[in-house]
C-alpha atoms as a PDB file:
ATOM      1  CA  UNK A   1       0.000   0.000   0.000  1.00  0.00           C
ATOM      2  CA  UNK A   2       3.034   2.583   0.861  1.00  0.00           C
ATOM      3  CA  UNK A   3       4.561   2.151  -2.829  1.00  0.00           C
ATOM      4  CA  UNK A   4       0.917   2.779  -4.539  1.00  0.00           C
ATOM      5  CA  UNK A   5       0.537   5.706  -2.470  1.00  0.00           C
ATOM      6  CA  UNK A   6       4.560   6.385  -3.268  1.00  0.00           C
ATOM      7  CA  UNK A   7       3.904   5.975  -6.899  1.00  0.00           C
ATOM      8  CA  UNK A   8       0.490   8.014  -7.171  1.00  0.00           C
ATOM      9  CA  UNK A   9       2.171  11.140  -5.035  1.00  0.00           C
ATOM     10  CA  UNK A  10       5.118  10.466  -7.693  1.00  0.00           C
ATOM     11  CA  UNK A  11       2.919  11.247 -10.677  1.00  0.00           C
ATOM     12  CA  UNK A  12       1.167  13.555  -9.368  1.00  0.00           C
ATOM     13  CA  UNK A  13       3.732  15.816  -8.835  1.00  0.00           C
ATOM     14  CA  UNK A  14       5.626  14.949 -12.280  1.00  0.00           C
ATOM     15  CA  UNK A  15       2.025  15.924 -13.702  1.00  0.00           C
ATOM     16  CA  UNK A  16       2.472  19.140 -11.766  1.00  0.00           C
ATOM     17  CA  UNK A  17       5.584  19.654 -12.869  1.00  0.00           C
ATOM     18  CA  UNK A  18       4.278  18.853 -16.718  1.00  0.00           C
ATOM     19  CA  UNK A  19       1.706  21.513 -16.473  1.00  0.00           C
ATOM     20  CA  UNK A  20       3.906  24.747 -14.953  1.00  0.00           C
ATOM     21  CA  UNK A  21       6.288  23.934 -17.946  1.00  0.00           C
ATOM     22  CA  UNK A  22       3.932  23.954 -20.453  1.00  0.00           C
ATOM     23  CA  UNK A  23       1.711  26.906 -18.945  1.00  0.00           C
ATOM     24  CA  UNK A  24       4.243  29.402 -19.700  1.00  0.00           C
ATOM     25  CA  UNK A  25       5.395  32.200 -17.073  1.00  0.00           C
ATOM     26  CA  UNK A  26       3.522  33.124 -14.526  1.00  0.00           C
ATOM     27  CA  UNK A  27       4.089  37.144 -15.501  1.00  0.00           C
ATOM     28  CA  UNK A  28       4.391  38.972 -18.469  1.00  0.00           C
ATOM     29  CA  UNK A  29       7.468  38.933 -20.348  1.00  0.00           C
ATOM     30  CA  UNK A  30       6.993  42.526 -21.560  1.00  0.00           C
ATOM     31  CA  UNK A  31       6.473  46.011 -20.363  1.00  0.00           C
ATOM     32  CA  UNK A  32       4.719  47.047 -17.268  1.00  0.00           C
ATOM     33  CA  UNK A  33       2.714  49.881 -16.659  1.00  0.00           C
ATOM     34  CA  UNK A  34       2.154  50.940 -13.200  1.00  0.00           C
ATOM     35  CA  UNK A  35      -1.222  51.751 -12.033  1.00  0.00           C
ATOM     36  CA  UNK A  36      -0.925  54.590  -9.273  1.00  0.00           C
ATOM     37  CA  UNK A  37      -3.602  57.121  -7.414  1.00  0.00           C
ATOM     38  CA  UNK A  38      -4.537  59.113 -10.712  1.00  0.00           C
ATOM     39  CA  UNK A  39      -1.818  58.191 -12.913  1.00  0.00           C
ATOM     40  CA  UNK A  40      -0.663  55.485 -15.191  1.00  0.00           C
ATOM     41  CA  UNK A  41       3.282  55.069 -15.832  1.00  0.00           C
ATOM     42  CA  UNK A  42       4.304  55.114 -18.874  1.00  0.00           C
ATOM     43  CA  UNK A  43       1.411  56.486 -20.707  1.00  0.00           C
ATOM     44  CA  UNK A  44       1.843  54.886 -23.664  1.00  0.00           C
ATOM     45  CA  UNK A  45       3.540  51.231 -24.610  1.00  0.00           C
ATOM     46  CA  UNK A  46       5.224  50.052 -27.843  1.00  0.00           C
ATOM     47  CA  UNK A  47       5.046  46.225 -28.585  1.00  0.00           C
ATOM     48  CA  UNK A  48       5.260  43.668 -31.412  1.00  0.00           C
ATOM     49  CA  UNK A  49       2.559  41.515 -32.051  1.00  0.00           C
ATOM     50  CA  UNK A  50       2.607  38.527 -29.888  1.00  0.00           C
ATOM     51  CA  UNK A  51       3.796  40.462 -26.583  1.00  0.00           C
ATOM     52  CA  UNK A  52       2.577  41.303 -23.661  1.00  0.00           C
ATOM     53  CA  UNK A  53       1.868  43.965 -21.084  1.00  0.00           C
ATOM     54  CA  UNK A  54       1.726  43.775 -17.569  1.00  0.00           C
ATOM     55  CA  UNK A  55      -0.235  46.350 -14.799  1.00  0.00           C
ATOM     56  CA  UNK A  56       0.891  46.873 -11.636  1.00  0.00           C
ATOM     57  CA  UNK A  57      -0.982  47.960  -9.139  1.00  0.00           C
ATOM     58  CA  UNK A  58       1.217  50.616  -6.856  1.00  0.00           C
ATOM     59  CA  UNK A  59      -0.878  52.987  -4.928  1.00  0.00           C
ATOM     60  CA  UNK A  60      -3.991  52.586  -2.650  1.00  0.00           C
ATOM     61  CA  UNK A  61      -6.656  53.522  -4.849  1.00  0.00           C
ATOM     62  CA  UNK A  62      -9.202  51.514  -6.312  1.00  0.00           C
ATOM     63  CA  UNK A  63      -8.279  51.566 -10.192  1.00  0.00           C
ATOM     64  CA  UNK A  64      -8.760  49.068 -13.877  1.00  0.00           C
ATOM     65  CA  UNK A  65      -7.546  48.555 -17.331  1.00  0.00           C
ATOM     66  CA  UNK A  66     -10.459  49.042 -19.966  1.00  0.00           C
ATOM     67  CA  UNK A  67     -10.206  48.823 -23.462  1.00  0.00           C
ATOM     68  CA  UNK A  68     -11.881  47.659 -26.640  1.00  0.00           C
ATOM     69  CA  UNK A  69     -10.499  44.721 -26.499  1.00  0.00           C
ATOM     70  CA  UNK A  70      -9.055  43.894 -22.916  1.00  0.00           C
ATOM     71  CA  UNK A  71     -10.157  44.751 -19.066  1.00  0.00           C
ATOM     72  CA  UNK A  72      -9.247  43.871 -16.225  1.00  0.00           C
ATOM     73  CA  UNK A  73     -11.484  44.042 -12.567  1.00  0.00           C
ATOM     74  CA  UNK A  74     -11.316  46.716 -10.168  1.00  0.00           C
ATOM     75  CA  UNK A  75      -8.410  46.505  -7.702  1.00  0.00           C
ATOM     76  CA  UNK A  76      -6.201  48.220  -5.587  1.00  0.00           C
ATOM     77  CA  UNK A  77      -3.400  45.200  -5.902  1.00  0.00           C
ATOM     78  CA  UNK A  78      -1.792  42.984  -7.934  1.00  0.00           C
ATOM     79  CA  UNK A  79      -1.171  43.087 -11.415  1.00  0.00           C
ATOM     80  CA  UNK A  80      -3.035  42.641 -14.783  1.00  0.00           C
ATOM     81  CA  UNK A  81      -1.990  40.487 -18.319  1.00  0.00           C
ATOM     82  CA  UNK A  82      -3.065  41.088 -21.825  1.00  0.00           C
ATOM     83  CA  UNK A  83      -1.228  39.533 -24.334  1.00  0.00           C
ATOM     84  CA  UNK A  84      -1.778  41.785 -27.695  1.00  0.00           C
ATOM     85  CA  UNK A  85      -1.898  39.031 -31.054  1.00  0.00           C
ATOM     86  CA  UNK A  86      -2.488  41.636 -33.262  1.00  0.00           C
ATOM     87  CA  UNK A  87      -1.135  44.897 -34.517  1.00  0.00           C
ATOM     88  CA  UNK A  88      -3.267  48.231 -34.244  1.00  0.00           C
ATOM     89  CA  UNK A  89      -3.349  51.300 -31.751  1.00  0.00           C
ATOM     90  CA  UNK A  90      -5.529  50.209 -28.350  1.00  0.00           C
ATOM     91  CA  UNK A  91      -6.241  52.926 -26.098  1.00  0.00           C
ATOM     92  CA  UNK A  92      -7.708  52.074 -21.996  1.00  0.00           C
ATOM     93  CA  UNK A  93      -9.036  53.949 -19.467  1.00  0.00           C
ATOM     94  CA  UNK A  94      -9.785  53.599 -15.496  1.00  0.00           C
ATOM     95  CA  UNK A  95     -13.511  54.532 -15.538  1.00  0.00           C
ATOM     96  CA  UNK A  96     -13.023  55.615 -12.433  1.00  0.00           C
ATOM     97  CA  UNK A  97     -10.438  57.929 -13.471  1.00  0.00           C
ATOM     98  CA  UNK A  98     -10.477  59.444 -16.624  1.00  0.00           C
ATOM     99  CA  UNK A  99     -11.576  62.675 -15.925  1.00  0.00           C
ATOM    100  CA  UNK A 100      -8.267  62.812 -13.690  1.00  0.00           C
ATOM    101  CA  UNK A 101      -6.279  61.808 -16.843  1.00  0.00           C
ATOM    102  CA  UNK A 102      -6.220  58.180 -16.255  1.00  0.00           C
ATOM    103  CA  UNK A 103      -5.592  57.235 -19.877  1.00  0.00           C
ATOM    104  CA  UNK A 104      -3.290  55.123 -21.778  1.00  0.00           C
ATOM    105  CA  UNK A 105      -1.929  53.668 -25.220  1.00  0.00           C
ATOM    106  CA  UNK A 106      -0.591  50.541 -26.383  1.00  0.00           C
ATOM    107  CA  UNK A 107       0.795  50.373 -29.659  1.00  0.00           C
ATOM    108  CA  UNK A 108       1.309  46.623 -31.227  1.00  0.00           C
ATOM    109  CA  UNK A 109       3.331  46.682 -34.461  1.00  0.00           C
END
């Protein structure tokens, strides 16, 4: 009974291991933006098609990420992923925000 038990933990943690490698990472690979009390940093992001862009939450604030195409949930932490497959201008917003300027560009070429 011990070695079926051994054996079963065994491949369950080889499938484990199977599924992190194949899931890619955990964060995005490209630029971040940081999402602060009124303000997002940088304002506008170049990319090539296939990349992605990270937000990160850094002030206190409730804040999101909303574009055409992407958006993320209202937070005051963590961070946000949007991987951009194809090329074109994409503008977001915080709803909560924009009239404070809370607007920003992400160009995919």
């Amino acid at each position: 009974m011990r070695r079926l038990i051994a054996a079963i933990t065994i491949a369950a943690i080889a499938a484990v291991a199977v599924v992190a490698a194949t899931a890619g990472p955990a964060t995005g690979a490209g630029p971040t933006v940081k999402v602060g009390d009124n303000y997002f940093k940088a304002k506008t992001i170049r990319i090539k098609a296939g990349g992605t862009v990270t937000w990160k939450w850094v002030g206190s604030d409730s804040h999101n990420v909303v574009g055409k195409v992407f958006h993320s949930k209202l937070k005051n932490k963590g961070t946000y992923f949007h991987k951009f497959s194809k090329k074109g201008t994409f503008h977001y917003i915080c709803t909560l925000h924009v009239d404070k300027g809370m607007r920003g560009t992400v160009i995919v070429r």
